[in-house]
Protein backbone atom coordinates (compact mmCIF):
# COMPACT_ATOMS: atom_id res chain seq x y z
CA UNK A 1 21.98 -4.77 -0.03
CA UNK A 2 24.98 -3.46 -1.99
CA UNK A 3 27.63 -2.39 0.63
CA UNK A 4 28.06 0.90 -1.71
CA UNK A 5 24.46 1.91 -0.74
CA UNK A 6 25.34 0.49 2.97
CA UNK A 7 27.81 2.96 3.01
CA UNK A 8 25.45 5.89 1.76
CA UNK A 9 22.98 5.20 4.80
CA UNK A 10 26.20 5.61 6.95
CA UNK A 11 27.04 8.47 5.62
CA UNK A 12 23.38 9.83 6.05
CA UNK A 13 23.39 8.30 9.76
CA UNK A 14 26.54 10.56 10.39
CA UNK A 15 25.24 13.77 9.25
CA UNK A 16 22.23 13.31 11.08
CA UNK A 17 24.14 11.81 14.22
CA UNK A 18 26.32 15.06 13.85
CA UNK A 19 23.12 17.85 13.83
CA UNK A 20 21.79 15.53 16.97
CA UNK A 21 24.66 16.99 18.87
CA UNK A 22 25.24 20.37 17.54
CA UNK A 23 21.72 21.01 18.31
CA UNK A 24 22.00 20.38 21.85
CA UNK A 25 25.47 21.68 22.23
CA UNK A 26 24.57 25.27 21.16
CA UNK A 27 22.61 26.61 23.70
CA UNK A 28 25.14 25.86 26.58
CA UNK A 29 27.65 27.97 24.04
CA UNK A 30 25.07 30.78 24.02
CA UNK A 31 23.78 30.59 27.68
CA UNK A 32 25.29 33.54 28.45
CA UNK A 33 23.94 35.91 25.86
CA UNK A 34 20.24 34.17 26.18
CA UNK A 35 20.57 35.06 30.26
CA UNK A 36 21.27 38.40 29.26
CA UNK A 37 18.95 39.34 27.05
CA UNK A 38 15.78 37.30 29.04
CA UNK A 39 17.60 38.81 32.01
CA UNK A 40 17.07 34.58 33.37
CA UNK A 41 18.83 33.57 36.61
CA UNK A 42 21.14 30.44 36.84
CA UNK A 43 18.48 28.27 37.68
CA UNK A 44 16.42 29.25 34.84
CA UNK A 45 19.22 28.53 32.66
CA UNK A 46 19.43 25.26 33.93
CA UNK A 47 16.30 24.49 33.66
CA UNK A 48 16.42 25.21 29.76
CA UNK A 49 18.92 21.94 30.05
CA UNK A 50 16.98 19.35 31.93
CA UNK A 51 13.92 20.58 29.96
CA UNK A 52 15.74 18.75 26.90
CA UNK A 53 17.82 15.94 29.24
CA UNK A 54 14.43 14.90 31.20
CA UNK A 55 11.71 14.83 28.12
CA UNK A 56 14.61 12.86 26.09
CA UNK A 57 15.19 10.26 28.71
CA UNK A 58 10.95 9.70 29.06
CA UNK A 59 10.24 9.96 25.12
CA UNK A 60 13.52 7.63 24.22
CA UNK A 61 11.51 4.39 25.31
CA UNK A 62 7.91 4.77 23.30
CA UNK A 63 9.84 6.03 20.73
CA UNK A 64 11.71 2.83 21.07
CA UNK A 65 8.99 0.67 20.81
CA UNK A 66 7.55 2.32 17.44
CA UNK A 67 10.88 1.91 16.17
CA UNK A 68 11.31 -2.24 16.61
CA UNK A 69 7.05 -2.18 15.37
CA UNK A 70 7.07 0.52 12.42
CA UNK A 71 9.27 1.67 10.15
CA UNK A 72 12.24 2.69 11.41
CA UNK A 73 13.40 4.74 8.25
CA UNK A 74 10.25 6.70 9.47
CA UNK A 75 10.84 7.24 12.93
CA UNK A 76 14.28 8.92 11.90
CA UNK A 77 12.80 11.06 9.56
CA UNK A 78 10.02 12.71 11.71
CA UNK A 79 12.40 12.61 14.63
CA UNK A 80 15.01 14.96 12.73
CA UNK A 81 11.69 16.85 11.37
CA UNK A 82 10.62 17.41 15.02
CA UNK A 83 14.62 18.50 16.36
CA UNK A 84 14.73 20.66 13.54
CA UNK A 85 11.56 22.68 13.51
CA UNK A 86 11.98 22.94 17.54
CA UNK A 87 15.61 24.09 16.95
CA UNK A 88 14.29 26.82 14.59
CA UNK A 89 11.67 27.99 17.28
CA UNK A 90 14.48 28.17 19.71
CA UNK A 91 15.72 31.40 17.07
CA UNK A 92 12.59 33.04 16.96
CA UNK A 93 11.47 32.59 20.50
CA UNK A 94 10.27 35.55 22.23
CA UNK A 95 9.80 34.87 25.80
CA UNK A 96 11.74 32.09 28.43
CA UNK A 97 8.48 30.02 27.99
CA UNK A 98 8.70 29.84 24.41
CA UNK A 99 12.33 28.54 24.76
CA UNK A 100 11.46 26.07 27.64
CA UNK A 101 8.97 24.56 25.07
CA UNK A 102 11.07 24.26 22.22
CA UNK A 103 13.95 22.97 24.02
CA UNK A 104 11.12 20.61 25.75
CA UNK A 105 10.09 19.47 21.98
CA UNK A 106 13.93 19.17 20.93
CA UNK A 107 14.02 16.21 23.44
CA UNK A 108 11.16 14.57 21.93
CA UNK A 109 12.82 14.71 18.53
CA UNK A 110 15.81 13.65 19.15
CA UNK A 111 14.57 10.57 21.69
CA UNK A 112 13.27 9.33 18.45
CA UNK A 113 16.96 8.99 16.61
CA UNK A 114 18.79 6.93 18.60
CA UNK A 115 16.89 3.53 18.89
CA UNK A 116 15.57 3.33 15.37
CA UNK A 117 18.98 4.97 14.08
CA UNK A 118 21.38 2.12 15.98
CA UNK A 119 18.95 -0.71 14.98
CA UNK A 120 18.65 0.72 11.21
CA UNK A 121 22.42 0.97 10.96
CA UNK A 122 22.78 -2.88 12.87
CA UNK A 123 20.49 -4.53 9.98
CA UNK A 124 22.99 -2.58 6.82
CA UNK A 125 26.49 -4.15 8.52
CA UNK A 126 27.48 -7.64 9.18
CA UNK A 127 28.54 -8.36 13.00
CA UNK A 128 32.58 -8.36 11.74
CA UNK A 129 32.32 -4.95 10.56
CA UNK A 130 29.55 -3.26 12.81
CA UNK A 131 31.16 -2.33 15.32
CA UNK A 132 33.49 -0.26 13.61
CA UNK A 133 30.48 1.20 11.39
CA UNK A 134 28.98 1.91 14.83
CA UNK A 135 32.33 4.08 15.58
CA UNK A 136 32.75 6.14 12.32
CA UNK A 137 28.98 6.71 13.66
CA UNK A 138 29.83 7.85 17.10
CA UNK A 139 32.17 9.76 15.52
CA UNK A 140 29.77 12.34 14.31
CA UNK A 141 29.06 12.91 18.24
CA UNK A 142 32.37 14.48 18.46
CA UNK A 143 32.07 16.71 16.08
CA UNK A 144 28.42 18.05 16.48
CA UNK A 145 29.97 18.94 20.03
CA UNK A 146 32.97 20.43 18.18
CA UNK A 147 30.93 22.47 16.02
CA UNK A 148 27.90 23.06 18.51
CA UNK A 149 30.71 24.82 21.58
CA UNK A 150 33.24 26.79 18.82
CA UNK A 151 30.61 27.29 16.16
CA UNK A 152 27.81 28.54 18.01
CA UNK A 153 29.66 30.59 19.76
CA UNK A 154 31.49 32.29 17.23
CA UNK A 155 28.01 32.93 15.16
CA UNK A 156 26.56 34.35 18.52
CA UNK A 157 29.56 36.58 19.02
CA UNK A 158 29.48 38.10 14.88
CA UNK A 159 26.03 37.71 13.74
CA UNK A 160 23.89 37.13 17.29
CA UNK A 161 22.55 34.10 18.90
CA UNK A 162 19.85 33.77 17.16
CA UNK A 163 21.56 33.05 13.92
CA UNK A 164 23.31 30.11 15.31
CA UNK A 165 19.90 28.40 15.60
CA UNK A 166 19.05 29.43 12.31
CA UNK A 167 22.08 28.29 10.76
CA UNK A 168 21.44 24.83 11.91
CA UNK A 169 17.50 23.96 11.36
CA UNK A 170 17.63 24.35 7.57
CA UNK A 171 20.23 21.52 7.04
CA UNK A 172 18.25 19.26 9.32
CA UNK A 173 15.17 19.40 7.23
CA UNK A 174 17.14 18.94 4.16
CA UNK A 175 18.72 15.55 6.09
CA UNK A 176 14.91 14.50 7.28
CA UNK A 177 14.09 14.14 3.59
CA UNK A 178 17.25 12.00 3.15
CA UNK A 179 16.11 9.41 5.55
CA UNK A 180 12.92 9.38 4.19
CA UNK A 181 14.44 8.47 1.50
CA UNK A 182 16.20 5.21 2.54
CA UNK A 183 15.60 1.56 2.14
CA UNK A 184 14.02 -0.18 5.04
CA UNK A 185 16.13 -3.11 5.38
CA UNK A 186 14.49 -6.47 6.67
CA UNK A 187 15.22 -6.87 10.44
CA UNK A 188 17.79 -9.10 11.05
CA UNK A 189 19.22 -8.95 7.25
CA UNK A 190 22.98 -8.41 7.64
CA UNK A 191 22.84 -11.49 10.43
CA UNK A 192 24.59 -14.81 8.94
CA UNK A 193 21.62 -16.93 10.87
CA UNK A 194 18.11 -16.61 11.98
CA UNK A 195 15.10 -15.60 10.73
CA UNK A 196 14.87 -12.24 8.45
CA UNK A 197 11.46 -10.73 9.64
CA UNK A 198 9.38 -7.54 8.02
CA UNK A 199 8.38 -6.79 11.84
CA UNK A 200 9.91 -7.63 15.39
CA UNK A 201 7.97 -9.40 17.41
CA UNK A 202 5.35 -7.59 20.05
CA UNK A 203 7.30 -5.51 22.81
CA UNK A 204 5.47 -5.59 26.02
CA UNK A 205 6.85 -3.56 29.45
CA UNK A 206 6.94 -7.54 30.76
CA UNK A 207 9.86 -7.34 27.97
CA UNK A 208 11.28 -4.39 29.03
CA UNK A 209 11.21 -6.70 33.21
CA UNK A 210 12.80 -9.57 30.88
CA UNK A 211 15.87 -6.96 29.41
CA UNK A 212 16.21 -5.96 33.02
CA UNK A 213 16.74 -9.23 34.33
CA UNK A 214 20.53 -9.15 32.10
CA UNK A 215 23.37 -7.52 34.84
CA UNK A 216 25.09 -6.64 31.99
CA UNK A 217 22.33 -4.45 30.56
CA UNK A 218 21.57 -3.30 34.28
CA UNK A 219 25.58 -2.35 34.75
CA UNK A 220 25.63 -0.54 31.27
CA UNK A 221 22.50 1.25 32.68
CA UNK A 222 23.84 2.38 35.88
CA UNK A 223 26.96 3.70 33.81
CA UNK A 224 25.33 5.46 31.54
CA UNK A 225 23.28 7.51 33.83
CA UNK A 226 26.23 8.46 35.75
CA UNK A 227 28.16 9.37 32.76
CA UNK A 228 25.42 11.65 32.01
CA UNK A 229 24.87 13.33 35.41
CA UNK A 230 28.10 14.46 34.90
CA UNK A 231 28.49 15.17 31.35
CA UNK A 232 25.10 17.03 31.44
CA UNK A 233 26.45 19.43 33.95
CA UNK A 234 29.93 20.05 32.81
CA UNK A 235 29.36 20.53 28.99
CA UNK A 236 25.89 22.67 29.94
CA UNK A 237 28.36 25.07 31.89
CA UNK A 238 31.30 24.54 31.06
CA UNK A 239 31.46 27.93 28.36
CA UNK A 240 29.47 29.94 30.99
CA UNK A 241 32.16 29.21 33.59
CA UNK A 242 35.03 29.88 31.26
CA UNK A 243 33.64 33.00 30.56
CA UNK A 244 33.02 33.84 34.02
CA UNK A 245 36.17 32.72 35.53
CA UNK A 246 38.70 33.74 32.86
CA UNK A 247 36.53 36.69 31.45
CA UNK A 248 36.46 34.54 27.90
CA UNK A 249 34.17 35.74 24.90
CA UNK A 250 31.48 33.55 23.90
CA UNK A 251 33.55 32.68 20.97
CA UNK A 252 36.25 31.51 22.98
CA UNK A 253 34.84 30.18 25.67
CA UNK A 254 32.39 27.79 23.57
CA UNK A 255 35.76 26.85 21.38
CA UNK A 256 37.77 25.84 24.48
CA UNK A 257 35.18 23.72 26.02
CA UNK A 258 34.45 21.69 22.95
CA UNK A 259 38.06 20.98 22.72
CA UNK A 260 37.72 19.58 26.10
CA UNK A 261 34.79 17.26 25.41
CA UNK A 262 36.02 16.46 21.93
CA UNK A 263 39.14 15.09 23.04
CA UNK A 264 37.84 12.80 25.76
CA UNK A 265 35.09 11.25 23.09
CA UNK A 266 37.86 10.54 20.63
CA UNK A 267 39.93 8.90 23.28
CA UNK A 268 37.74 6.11 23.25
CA UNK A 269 37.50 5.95 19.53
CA UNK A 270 40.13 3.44 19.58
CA UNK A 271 38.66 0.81 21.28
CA UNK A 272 35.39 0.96 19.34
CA UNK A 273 37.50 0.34 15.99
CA UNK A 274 39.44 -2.57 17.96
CA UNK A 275 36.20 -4.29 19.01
CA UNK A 276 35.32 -6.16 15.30
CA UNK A 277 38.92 -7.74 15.84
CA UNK A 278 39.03 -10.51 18.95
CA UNK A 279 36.20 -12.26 16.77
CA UNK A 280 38.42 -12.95 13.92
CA UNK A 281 41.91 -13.05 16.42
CA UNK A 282 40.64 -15.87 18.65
CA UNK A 283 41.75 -19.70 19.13
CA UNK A 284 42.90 -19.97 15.24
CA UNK A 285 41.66 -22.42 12.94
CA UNK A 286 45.34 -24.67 13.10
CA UNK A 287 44.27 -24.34 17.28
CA UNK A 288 41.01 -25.40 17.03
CA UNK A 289 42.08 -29.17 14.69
CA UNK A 290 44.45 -29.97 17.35
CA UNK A 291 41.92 -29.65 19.53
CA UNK A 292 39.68 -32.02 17.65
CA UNK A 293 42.63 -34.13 17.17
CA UNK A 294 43.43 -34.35 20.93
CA UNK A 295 40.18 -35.00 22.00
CA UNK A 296 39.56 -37.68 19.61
CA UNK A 297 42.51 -39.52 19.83
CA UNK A 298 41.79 -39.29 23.94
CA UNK A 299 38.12 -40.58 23.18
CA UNK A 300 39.33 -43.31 21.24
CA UNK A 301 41.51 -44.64 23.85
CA UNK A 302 39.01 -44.32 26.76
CA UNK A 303 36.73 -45.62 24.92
CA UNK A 304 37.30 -49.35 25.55
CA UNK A 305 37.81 -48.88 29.23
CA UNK A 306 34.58 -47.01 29.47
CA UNK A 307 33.00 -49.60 27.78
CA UNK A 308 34.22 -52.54 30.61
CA UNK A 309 33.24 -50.58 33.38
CA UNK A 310 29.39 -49.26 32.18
CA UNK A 311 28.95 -51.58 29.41
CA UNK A 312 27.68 -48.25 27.36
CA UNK A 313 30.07 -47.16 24.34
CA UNK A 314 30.41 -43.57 24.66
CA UNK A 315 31.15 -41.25 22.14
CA UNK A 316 34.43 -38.88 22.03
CA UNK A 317 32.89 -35.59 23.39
CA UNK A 318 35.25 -33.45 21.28
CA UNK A 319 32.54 -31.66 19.80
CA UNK A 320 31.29 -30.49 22.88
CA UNK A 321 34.70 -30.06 24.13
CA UNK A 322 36.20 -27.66 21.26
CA UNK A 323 32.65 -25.62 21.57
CA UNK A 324 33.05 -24.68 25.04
CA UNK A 325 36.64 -24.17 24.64
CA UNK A 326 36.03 -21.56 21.77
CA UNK A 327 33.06 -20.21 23.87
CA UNK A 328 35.04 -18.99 27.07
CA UNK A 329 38.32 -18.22 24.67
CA UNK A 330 36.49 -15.61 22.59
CA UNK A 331 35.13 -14.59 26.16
CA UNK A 332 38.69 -14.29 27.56
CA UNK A 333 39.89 -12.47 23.82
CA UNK A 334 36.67 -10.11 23.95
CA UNK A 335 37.87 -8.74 27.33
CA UNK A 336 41.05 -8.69 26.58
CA UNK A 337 42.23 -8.03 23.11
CA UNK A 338 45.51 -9.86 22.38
CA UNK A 339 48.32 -7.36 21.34
C-alpha cells in the first residue's frame, strides 16, 4: 500500500492508542471525588481498578484469537465502540454497581485493541522501519496518561467528574468509525518473504503450549506482569495519595502524577527508535566479501589435502561460514547497539 496511506492508519492507531489510556487513567485522577460522593471505602475503590485490570487480562486472549481469524480492522473498531460507550456509562452511573460494570466492560473493550491493533500496524510497515512505527505508537501511551492524570483532573475540579467521562466517549466513537474505515491489509504484506495470506492459519490453545515453549516469550511474560503489579498500583493511587499526603487538589494532584509516569515511559522512547538500526549497522557489506574471500581462498588450498586423505573433494564451506557469522553478529549488534 502507498506509505502516505500507511502513515494515515498510524496516525489513526495513535489517536486511538492515546483514548486507550486516557480512558483508564481518569478514574484514578477522580478517585477521590467518586469516594466521596458514593461515600466508597479504599477497598471499593480498588476494586473499581482490578475490575478493568482483571477482565482485560482474561478478554485480551479470545479477543486475540478473533483478531489473527477475522478482520482485524473490525476487532478495533467494535473494541473502541465497546471502551467508549462503557466510558460514557461510567458519567452517568448512578450507583457503585453501575460503575463496577462499566469499568468491568471498559476492560473488555479495550482487550480487543491491542492484539489486532499491533498485528494491523506490523502488516502496513516493513521490518526496517517497524519498530520505530511501533514507537511513535507507544508514544500515544504517554500522552493518554498525560492527559488522563492532569486533564481529568482539572475537568473534575471546574466542571465535575462526570464531565471528564463525557468529554472523552464522544471522540472515541468518532475514532471507531475511522477504523472501520481502514484497509485490511493481507497478513504478512509488508514482509520481504513468505507467503501473503487473506487468513492466519487455525490458532488452537495447543498453539498457545507451542508459544509457551519460547523462554524468551516466557521471560517477556514474567516481566510484563511484574511491571504491571506495580504500575497498576502506583498510577491507580498515586493522585489519591498526593492529595492525601500533601493536601493537593484533584487538579494538581492528577497533573503531578502524570508527570511522573510520563517521564519514565518516554525514557525508554529512545531505545525503541534505536531498535530498526543494528539491522542495517551490522557486519558491512565490504566485511562480509572478505569474508567470502577468506574462506574461499582457505577452501581452495585445503582442498587438495582433503582430497589425499578422504579421497572426497569437498567444497569451500564459505557459504555456510559467512551465514553463521552474520547470524550470531547481528545477535551480538541486536544486544548491543554499536555507538
Amino acid at each position: 500500500m502507498p506509505r502516505g496511506y500507511a502513515r494515515y492508519v498510524l496516525g489513526v492507531m495513535v489517536g486511538i492508542n492515546f483514548l486507550n489510556y486516557l480512558d483508564r487513567y481518569i478514574l484514578p485522577s477522580v478517585a477521590t471525588r467518586i469516594q466521596a460522593e458514593f461515600h466508597l471505602t479504599d477497598s471499593q475503590v480498588g476494586l473499581l481498578g482490578s475490575a478493568f485490570l482483571l477482565v482485560y487480562a482474561v478478554a485480551t486472549i479470545p479477543f486475540g484469537i478473533w483478531a489473527d481469524r477475522g478482520v482485524r480492522k473490525t476487532v478495533v473498531g467494535i473494541g473502541v465502540t465497546i471502551w467508549s460507550l462503557a466510558t460514557l456509562f461510567t458519567g452517568v452511573a448512578r450507583s457503585y454497581t453501575q460503575l463496577f460494570v462499566a469499568r468491568a466492560v471498559l476492560g473488555i473493550g479495550e482487550a480487543s485493541y491491542y492484539p489486532a491493533g499491533t498485528a494491523l500496524l506490523g502488516d502496513y510497515f516493513k521490518k526496517e522501519g517497524r519498530g520505530r512505527a511501533m514507537s511513535i505508537w507507544a508514544a500515544g501511551t504517554a500522552v493518554g496518561i498525560a492527559v488522563g492524570f492532569a486533564g481529568g483532573g482539572i475537568v473534575a475540579s471546574t466542571l465535575g467528574w462526570r464531565a471528564a467521562f463525557y468529554m472523552t466517549a464522544v471522540p472515541g466513537l468518532i475514532f471507531a468509525i475511522l477504523a472501520f474505515g481502514l484497509r485490511e491489509p493481507l497478513r504478512g504484506a509488508a514482509e520481504a518473504k513468505g507467503p501473503q495470506m487473506q487468513t492466519a492459519p487455525s490458532i488452537t490453545w495447543r498453539t498457545f503450549l507451542q508459544l509457551l515453549q519460547i523462554p524468551t516469550l516466557r521471560s517477556t511474560i514474567a516481566a510484563e506482569t511484574a511491571l504491571f503489579f506495580v504500575l497498576g498500583g502506583a498510577a491507580f493511587w498515586l493522585p489519591t495519595y498526593l492529595s492525601r499526603r500533601f493536601g493537593l487538589g484533584t487538579g494538581t494532584a492528577g497533573t503531578l502524577a502524570g508527570a511522573v509516569l510520563v517521564l519514565g515511559l518516554l525514557a525508554g522512547s529512545p531505545g525503541a527508535l534505536r531498535s530498526d538500526v543494528p539491522a542495517r549497522r551490522c557486519l558491512p557489506l565490504p566485511v562480509q566479501r572478505s569474508l567470502y574471500r577468506h574462506q574461499a581462498e582457505r577452501g581452495a588450498a585445503d582442498g587438495p589435502r582433503q582430497r589425499g586423505h578422504t579421497g572426497v573433494a569437498d567444497r569451500a564451506p564459505s557459504g555456510r561460514f559467512v551465514r553463521t557469522v552474520c547470524d550470531r553478529q547481528a545477535f551480538r549488534c541486536a544486544r548491543q547497539p554499536p555507538a
